[in-house]
PDB file of N, CA and C in Angstrom:
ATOM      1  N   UNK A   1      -2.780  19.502  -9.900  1.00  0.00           N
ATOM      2  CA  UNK A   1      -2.088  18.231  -9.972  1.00  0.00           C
ATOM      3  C   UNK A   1      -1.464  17.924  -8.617  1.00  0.00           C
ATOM      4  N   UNK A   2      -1.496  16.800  -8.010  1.00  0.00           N
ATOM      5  CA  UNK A   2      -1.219  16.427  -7.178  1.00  0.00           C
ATOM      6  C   UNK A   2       0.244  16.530  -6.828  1.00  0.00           C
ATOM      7  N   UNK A   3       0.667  16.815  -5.441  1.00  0.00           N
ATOM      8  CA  UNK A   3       2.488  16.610  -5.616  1.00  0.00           C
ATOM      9  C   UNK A   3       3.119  15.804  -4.391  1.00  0.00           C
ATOM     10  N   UNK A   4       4.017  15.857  -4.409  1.00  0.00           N
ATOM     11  CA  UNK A   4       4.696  13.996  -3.408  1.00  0.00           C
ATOM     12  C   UNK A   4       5.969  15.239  -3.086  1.00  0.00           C
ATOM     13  N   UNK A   5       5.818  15.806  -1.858  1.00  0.00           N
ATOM     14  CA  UNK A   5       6.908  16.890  -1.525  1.00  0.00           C
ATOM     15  C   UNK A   5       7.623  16.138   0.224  1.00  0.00           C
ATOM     16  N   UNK A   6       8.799  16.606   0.710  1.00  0.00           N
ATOM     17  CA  UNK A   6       9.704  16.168   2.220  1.00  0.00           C
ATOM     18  C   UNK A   6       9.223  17.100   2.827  1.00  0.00           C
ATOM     19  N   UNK A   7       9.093  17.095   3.670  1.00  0.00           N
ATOM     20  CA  UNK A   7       8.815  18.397   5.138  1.00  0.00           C
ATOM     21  C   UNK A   7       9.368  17.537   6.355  1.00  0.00           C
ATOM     22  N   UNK A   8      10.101  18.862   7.133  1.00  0.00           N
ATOM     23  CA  UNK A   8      10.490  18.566   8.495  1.00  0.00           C
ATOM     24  C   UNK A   8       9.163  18.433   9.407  1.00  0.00           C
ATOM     25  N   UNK A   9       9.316  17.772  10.421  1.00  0.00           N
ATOM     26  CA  UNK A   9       8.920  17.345  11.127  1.00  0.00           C
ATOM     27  C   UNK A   9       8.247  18.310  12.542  1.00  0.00           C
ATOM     28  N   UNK A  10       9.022  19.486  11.883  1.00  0.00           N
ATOM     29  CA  UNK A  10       8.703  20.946  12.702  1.00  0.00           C
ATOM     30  C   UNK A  10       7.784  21.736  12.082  1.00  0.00           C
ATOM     31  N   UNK A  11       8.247  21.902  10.691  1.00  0.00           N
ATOM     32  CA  UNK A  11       7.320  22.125   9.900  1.00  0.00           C
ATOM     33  C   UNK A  11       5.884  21.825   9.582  1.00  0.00           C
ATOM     34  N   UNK A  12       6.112  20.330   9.718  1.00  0.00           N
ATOM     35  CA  UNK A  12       4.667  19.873  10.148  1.00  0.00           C
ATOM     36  C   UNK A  12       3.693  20.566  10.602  1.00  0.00           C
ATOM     37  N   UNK A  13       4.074  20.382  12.480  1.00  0.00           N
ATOM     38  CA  UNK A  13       3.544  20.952  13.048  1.00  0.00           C
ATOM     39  C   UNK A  13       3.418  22.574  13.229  1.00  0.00           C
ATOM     40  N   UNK A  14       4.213  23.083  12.649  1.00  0.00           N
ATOM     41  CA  UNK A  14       4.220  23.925  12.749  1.00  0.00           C
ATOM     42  C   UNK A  14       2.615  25.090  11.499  1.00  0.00           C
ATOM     43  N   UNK A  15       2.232  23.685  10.630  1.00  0.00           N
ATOM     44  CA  UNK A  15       1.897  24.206   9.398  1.00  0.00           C
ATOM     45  C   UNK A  15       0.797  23.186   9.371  1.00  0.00           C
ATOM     46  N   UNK A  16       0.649  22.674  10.124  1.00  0.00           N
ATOM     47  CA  UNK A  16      -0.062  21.325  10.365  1.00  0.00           C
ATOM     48  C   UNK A  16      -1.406  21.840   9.732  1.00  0.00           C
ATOM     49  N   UNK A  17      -2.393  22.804   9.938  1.00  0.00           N
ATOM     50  CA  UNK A  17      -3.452  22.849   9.071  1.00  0.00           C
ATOM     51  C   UNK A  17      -3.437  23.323   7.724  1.00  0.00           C
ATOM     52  N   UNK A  18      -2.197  24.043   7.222  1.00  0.00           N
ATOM     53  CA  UNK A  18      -1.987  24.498   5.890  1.00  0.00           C
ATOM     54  C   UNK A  18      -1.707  22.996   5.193  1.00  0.00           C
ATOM     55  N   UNK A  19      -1.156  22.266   5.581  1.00  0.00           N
ATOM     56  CA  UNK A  19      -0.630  20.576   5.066  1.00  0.00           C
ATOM     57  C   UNK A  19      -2.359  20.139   4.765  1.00  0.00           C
ATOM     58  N   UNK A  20      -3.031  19.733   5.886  1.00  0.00           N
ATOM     59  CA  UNK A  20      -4.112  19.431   5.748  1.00  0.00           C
ATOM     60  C   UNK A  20      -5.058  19.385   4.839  1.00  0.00           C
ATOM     61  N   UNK A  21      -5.114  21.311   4.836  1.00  0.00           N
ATOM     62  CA  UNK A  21      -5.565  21.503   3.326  1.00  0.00           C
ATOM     63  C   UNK A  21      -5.476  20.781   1.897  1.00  0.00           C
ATOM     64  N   UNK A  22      -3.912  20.840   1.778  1.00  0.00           N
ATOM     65  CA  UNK A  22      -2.620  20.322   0.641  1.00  0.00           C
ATOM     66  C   UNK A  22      -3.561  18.730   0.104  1.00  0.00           C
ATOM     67  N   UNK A  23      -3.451  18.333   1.706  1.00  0.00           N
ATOM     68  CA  UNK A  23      -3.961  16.884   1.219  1.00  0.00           C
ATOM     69  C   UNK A  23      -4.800  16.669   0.734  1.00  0.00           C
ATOM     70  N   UNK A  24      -6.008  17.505   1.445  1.00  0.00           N
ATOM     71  CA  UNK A  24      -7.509  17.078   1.128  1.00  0.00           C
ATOM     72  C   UNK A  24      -7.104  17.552  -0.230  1.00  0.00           C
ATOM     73  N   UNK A  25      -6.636  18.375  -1.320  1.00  0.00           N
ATOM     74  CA  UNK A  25      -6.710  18.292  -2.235  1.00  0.00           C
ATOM     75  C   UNK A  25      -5.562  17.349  -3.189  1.00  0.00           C
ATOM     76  N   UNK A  26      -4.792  16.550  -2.723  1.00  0.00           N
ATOM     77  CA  UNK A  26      -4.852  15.389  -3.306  1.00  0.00           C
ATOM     78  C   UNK A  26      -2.736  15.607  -3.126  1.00  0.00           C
ATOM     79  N   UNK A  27      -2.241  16.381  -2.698  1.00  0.00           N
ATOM     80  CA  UNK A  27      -0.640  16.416  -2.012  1.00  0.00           C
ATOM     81  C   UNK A  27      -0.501  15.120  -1.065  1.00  0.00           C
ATOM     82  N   UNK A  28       0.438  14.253  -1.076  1.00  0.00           N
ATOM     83  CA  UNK A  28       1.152  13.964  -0.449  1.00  0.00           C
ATOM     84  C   UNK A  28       2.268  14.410   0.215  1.00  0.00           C
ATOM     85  N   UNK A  29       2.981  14.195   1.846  1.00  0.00           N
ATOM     86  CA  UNK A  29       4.363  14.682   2.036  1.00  0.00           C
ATOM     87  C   UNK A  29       5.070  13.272   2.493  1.00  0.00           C
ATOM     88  N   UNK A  30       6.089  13.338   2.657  1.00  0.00           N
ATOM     89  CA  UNK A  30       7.000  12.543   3.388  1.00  0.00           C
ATOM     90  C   UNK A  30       7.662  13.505   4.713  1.00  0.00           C
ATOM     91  N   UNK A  31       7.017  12.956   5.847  1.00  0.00           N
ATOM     92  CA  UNK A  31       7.765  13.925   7.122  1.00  0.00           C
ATOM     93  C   UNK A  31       9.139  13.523   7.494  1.00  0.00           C
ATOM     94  N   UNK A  32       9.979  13.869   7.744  1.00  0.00           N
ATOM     95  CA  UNK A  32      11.124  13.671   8.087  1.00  0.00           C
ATOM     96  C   UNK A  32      12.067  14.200   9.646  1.00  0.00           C
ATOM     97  N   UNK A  33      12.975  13.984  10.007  1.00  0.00           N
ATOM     98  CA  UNK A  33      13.122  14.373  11.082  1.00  0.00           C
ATOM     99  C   UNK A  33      14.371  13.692  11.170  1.00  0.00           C
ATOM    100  N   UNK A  34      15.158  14.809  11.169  1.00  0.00           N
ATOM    101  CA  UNK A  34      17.093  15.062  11.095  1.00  0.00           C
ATOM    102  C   UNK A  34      17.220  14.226   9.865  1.00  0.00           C
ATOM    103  N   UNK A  35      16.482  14.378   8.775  1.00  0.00           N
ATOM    104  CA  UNK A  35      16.652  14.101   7.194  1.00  0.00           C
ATOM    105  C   UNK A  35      15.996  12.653   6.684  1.00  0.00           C
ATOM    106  N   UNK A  36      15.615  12.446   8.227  1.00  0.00           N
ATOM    107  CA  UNK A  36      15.212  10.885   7.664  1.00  0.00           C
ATOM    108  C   UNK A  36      13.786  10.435   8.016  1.00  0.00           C
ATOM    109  N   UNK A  37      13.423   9.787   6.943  1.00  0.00           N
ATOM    110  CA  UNK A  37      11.723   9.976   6.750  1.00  0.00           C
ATOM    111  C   UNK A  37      10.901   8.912   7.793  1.00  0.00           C
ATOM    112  N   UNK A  38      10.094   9.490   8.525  1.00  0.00           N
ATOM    113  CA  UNK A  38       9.292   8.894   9.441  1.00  0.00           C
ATOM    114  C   UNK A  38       8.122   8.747   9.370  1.00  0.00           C
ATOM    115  N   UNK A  39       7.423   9.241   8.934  1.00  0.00           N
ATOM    116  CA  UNK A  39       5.909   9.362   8.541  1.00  0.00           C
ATOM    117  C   UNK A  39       5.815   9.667   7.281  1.00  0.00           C
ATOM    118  N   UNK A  40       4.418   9.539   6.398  1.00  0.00           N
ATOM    119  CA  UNK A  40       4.216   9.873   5.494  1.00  0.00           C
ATOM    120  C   UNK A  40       2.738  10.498   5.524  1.00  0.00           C
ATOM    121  N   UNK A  41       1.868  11.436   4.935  1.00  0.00           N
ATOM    122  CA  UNK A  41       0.709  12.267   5.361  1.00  0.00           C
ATOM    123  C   UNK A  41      -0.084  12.899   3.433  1.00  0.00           C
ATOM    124  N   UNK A  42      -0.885  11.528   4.038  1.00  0.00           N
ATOM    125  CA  UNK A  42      -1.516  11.084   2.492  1.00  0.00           C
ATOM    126  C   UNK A  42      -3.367  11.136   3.014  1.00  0.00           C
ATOM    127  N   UNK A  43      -3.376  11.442   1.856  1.00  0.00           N
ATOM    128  CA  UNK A  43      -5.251  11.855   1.685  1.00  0.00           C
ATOM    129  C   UNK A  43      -5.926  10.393   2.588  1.00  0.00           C
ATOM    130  N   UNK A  44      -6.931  10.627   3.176  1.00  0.00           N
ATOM    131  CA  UNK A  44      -7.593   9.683   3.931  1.00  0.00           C
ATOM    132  C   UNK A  44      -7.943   8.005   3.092  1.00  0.00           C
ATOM    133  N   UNK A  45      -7.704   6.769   3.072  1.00  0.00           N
ATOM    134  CA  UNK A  45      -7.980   5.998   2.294  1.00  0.00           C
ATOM    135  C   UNK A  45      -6.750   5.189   1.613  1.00  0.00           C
ATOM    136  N   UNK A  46      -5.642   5.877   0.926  1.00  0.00           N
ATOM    137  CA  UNK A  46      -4.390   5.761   0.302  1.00  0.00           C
ATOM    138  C   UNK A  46      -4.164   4.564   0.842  1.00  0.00           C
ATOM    139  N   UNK A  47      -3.189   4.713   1.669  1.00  0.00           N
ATOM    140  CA  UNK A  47      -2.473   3.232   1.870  1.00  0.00           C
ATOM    141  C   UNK A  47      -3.273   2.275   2.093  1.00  0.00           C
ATOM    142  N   UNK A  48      -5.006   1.689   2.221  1.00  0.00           N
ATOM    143  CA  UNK A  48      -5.643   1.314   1.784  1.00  0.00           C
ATOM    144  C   UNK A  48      -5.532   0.450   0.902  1.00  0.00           C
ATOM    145  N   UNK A  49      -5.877   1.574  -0.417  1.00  0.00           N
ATOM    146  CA  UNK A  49      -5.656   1.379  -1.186  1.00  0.00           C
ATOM    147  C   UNK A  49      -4.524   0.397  -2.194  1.00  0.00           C
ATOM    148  N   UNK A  50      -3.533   1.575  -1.765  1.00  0.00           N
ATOM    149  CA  UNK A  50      -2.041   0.794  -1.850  1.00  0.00           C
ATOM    150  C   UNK A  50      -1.954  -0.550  -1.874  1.00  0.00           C
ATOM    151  N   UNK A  51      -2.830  -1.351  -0.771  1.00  0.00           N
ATOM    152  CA  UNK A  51      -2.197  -2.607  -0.490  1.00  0.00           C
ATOM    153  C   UNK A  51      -3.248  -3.200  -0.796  1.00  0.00           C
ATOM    154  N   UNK A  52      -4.352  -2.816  -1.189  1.00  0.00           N
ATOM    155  CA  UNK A  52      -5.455  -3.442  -2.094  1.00  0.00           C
ATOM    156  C   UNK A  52      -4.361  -4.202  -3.390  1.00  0.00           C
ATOM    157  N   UNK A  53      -4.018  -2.978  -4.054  1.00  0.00           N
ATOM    158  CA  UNK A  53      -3.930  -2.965  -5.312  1.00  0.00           C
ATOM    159  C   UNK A  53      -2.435  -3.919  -5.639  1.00  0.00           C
ATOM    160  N   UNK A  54      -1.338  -3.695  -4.331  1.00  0.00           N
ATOM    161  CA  UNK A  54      -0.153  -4.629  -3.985  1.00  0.00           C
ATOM    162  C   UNK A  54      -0.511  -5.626  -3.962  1.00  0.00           C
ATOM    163  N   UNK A  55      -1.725  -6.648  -3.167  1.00  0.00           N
ATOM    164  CA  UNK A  55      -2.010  -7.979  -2.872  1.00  0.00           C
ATOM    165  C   UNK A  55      -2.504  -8.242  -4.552  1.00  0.00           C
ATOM    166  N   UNK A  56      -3.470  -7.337  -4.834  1.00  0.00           N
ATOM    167  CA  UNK A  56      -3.901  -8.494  -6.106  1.00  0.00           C
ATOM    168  C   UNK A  56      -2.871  -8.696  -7.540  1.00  0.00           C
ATOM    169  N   UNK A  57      -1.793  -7.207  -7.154  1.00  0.00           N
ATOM    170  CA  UNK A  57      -0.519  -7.784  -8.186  1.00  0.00           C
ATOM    171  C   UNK A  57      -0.012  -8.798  -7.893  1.00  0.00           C
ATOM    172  N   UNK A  58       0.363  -8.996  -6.201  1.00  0.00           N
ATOM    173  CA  UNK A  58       1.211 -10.394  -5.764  1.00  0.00           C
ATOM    174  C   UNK A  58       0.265 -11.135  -5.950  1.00  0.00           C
ATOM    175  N   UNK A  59      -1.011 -10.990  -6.341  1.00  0.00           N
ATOM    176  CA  UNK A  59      -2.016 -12.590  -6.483  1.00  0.00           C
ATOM    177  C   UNK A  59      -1.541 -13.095  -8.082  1.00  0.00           C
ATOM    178  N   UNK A  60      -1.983 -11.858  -9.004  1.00  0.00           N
ATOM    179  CA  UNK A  60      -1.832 -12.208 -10.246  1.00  0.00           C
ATOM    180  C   UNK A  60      -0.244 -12.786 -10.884  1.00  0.00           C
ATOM    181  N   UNK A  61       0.941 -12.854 -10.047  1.00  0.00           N
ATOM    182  CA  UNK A  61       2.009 -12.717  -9.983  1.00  0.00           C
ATOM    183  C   UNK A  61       2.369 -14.314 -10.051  1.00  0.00           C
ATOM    184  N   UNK A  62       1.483 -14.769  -8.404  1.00  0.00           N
ATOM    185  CA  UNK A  62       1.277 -15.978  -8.795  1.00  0.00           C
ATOM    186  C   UNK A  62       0.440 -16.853  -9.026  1.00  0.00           C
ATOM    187  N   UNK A  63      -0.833 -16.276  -9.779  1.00  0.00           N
ATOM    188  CA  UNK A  63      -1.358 -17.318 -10.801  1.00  0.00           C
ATOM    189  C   UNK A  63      -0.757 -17.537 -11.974  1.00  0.00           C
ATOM    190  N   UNK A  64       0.185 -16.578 -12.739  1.00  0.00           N
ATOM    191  CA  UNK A  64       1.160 -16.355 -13.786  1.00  0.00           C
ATOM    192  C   UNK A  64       2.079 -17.850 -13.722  1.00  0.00           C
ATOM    193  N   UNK A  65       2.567 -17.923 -12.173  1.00  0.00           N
ATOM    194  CA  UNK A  65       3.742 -18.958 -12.343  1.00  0.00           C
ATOM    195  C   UNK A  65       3.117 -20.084 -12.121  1.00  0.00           C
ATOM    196  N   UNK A  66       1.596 -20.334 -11.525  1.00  0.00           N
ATOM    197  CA  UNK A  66       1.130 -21.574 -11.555  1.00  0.00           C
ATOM    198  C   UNK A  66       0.450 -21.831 -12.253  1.00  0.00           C
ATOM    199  N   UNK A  67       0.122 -23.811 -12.211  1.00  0.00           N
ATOM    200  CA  UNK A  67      -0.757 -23.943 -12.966  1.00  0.00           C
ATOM    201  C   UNK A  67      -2.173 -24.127 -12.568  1.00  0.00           C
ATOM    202  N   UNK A  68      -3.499 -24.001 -12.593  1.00  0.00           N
ATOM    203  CA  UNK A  68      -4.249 -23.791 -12.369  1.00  0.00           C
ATOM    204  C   UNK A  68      -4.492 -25.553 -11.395  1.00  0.00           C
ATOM    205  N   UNK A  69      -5.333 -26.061 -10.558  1.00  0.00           N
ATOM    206  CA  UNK A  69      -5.646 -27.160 -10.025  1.00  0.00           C
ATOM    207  C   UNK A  69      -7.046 -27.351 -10.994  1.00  0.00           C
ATOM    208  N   UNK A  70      -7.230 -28.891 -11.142  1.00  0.00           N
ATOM    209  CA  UNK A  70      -8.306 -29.354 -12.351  1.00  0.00           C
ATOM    210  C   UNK A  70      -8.612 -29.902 -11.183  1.00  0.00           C
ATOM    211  N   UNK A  71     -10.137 -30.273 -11.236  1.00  0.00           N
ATOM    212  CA  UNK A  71     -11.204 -31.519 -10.367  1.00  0.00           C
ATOM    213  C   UNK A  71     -10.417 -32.232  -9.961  1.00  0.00           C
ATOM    214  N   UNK A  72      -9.839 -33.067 -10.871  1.00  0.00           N
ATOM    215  CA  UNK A  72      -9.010 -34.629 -10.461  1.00  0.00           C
ATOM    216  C   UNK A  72      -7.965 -34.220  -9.609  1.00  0.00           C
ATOM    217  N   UNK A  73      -7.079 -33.496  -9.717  1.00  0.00           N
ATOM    218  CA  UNK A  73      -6.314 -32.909  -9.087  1.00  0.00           C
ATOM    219  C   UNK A  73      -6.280 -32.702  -7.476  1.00  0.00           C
ATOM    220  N   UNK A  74      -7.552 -32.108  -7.269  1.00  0.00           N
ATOM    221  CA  UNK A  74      -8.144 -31.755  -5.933  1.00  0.00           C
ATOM    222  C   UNK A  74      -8.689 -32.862  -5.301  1.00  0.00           C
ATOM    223  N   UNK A  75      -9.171 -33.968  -6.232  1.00  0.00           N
ATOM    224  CA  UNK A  75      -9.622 -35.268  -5.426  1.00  0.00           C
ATOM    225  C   UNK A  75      -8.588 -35.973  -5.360  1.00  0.00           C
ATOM    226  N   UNK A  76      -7.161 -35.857  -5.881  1.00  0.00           N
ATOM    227  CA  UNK A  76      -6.388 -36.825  -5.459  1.00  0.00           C
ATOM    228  C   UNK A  76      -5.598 -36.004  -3.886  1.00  0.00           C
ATOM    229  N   UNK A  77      -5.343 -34.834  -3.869  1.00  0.00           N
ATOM    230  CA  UNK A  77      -4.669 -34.050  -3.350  1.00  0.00           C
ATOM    231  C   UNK A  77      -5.668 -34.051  -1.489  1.00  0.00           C
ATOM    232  N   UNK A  78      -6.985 -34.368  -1.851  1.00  0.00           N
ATOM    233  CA  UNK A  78      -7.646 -34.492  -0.660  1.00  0.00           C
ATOM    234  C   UNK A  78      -7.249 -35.712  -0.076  1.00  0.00           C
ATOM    235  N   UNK A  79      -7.314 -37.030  -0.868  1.00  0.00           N
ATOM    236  CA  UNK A  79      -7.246 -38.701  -0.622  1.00  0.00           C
ATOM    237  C   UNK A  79      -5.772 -38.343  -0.023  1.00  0.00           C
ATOM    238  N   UNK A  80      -5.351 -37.747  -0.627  1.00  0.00           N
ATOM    239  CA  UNK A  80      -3.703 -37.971   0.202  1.00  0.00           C
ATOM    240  C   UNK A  80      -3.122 -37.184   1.489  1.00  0.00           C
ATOM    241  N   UNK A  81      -4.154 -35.910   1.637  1.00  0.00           N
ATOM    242  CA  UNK A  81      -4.099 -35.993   2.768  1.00  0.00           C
ATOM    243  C   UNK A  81      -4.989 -36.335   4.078  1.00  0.00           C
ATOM    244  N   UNK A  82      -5.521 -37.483   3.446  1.00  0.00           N
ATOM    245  CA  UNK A  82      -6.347 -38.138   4.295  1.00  0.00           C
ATOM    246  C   UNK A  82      -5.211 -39.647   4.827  1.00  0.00           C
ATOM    247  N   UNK A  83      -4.362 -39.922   4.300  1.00  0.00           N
ATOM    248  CA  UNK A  83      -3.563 -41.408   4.359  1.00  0.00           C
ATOM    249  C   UNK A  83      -2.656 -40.723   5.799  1.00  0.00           C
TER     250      UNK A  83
END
């Protein structure tokens, strides 16, 4: 099972191919450095991902609050910004 663990920033490097490993099998860390998080060291692809999956919530988010545009709609909305 995958795990979401802090490591110093010394540590890192210090461990830098044992981490590696971690990831390729599916670990996340949060690196840190004097307690406060600077990097993060996630399987190849992830944040990718992440913001794949962020944009089409913020899409569906707001088709929810709108209402859809009909034909007529779009032909009046063109004429007017044609005046």
């Amino acid at each position: 099972m995958a795990k979401e663990l802090e490591i110093g920033a010394y540590e890192a490097k210090t461990n830098l191919a044992a981490f590696l490993r971690k990831v390729q099998s599916g670990d996340r860390f949060t690196i840190t450095q004097r307690g406060r998080a600077v990097a993060e060291l996630v399987p190849y692809g992830t944040t990718q991902q992440r913001a794949k999956t962020a944009a089409a919530t913020q899409m569906q988010a707001f088709m929810h609050k709108h209402q859809p545009v009909t034909g007529s709609d779009i032909k009046t909305l063109i004429e007017e910004g044609r005046d």
